[in-house]
Protein backbone atom coordinates (compact mmCIF):
# COMPACT_ATOMS: atom_id res chain seq x y z
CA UNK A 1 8.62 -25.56 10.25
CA UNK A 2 6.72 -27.71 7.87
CA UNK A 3 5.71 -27.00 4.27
CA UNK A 4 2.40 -26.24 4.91
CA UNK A 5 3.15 -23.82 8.06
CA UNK A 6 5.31 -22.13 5.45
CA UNK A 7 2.65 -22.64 2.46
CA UNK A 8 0.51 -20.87 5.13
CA UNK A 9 2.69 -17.88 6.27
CA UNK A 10 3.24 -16.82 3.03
CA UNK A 11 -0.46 -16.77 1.88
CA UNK A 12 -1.18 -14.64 4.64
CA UNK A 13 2.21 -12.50 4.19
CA UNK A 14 0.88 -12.23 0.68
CA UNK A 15 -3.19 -11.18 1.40
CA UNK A 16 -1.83 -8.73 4.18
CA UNK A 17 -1.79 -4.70 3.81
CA UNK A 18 1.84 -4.89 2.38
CA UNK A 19 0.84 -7.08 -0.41
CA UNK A 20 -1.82 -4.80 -0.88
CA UNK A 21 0.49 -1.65 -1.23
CA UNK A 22 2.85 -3.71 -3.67
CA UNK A 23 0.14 -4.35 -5.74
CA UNK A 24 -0.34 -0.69 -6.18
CA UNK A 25 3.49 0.03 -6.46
CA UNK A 26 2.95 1.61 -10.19
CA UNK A 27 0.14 3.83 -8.58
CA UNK A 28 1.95 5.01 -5.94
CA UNK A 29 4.92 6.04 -7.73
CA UNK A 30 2.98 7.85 -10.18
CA UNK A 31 1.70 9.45 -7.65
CA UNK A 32 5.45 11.07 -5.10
CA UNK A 33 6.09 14.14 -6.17
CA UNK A 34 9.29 14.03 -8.71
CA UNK A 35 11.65 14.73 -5.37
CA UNK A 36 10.77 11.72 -3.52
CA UNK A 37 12.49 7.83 -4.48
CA UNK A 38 9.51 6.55 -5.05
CA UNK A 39 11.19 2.71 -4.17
CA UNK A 40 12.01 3.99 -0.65
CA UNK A 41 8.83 5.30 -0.47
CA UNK A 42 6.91 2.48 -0.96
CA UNK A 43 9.16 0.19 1.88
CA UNK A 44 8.54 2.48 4.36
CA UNK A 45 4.39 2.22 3.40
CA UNK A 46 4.73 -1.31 3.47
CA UNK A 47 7.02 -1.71 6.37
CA UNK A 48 4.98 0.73 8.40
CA UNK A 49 1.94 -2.31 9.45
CA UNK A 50 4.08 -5.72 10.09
CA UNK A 51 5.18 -5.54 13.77
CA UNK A 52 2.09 -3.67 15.48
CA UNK A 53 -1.13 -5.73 15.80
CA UNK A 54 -2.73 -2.93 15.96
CA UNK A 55 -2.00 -1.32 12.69
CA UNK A 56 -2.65 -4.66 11.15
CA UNK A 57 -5.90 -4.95 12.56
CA UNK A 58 -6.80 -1.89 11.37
CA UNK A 59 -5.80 -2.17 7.74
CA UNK A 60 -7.27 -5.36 7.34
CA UNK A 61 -11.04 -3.92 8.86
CA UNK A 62 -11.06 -1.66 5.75
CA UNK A 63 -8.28 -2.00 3.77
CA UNK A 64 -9.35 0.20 0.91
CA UNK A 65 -9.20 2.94 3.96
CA UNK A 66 -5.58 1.80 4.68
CA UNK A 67 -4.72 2.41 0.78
CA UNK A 68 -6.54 6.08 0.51
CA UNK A 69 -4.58 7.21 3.45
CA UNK A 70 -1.03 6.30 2.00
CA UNK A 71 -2.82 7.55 -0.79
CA UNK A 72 -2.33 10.96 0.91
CA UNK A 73 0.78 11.15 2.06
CA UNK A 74 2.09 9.57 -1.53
CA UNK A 75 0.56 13.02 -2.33
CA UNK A 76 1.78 15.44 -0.27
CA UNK A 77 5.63 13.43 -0.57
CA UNK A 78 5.66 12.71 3.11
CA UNK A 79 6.77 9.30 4.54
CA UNK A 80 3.96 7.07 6.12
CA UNK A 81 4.79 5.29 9.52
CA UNK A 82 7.16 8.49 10.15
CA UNK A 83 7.02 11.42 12.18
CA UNK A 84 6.04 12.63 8.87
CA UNK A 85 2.60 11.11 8.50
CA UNK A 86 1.40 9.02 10.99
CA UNK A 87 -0.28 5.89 10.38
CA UNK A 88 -3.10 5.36 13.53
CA UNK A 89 -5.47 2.96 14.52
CA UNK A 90 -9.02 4.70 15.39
CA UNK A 91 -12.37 3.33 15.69
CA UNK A 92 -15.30 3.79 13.02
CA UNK A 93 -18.95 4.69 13.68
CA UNK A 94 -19.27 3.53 9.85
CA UNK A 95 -17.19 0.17 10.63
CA UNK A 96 -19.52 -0.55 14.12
CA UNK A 97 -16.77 0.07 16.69
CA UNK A 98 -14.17 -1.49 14.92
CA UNK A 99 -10.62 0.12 14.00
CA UNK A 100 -9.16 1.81 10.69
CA UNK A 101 -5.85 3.27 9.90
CA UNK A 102 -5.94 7.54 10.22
CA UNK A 103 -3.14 9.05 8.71
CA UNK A 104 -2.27 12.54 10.30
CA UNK A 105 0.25 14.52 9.20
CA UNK A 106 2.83 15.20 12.11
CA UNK A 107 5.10 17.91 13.03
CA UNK A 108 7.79 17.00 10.89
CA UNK A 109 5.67 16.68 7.56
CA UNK A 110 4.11 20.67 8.06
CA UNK A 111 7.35 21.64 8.62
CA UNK A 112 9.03 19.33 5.30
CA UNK A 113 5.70 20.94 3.46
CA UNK A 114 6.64 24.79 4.73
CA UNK A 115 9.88 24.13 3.52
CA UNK A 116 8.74 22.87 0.01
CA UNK A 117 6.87 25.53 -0.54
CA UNK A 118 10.01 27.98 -0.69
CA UNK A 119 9.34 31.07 0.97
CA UNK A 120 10.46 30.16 4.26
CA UNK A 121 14.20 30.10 5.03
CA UNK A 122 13.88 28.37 8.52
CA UNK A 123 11.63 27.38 10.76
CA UNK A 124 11.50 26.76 14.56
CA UNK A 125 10.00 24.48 16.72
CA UNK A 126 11.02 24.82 20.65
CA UNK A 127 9.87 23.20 23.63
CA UNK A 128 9.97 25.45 27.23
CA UNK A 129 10.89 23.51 30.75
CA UNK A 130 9.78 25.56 33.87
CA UNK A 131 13.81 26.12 34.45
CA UNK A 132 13.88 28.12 31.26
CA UNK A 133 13.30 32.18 30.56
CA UNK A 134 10.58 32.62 28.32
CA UNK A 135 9.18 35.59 27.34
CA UNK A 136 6.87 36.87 24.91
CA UNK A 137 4.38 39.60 24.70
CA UNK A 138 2.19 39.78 21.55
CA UNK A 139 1.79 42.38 19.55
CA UNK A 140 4.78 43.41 21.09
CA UNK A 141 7.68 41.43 19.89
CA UNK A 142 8.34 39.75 16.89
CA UNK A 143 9.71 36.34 18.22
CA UNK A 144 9.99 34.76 21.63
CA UNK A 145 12.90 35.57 23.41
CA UNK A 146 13.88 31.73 25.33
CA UNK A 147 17.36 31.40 27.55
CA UNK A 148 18.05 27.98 28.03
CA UNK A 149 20.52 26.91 29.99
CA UNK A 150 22.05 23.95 28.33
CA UNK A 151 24.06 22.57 30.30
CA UNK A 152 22.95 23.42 34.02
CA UNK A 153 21.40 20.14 34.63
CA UNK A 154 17.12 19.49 34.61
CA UNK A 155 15.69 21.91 33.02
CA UNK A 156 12.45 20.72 34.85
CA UNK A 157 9.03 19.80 33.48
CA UNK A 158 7.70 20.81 30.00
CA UNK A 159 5.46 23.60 30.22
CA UNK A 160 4.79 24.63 26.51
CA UNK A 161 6.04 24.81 23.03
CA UNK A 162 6.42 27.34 20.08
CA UNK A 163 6.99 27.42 16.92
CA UNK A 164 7.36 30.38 14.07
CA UNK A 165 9.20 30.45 10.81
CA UNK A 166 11.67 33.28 9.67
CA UNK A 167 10.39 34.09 5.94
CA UNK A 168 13.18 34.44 3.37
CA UNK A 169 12.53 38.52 3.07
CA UNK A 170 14.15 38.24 7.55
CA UNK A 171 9.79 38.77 8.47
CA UNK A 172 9.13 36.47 11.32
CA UNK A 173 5.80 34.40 11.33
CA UNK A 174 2.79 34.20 13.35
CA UNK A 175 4.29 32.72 16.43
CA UNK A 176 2.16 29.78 17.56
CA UNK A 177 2.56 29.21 21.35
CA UNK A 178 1.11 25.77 22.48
């Protein structure tokens, strides 16, 4: 590789997104809640782009966009490119087609946010195969009842999923049933 090839990699290393989050290292950190290493943190946000053109493309359209949506998750503690918050590509009316980074908050972050918010002692998330016994009648009963048989072999296609949390006081959740 010569010099310049190198000269050149690294300007471009250093203009992407990642630089762009380092820059703002201070901010971000300032900004975790106390719980969260606020180092790690910012590796994952700037690890989260190199790799996927996509993402890259994305933060580079509008990369002010890219920074308000880790600007989010810094917020709410959860860890961008993760189940946690996820960090997608999606096109923009306001940026004529083109795409920007979305940040949506997955499974795993409502759940790390229930948790944090300390009334909830466990929560669960389920998925039902059309092998399994389900049954659930609302109004009725206070959580699913779901017999899986775990070691009988394919359980078969997914059919749905649930999810409800048990509240620290033993009451049971709205049970969501997707």
């Amino acid at each position: 590789m010569t010099e310049n090839t190198v000269t050149n990699a690294v300007a471009v290393r250093d203009n992407g997104p990642g630089a762009m989050v380092e820059q703002y290292r201070e901010e971000y950190a300032a900004l975790v809640p106390s719980h969260v290493n606020a180092d790690q943190w910012v590796r994952l946000a700037v690890g989260a782009i190199p790799g996927n053109r996509d993402l890259e493309q994305a933060a580079k359209t509008d990369i002010g966009v890219f920074l308000r949506e880790l600007k989010t998750a810094a917020r709410l503690g959860l860890e961008p490119g993760t189940e946690q918050f996820y960090l997608t590509p999606r096109k923009s009316k306001a940026h004529r087609g083109q795409k920007i980074i979305k940040g949506i908050v997955g499974y795993q972050g409502i759940i790390e946010l229930i948790y944090r918010a300390g009334a909830v002692s466990s929560v669960v998330v389920e998925t039902v195969r059309a092998s399994d016994s389900f049954r659930y009648v609302i109004g009725r009963d206070e959580r699913p009842v779901h017999d899986v048989d775990w070691f009988g072999g394919d359980r078969g296609d997914l059919v749905g999923v649930y999810a409800y949390a048990v509240m620290k006081d033993g009451a049971t959740s709205k049970v969501v049933i997707l």
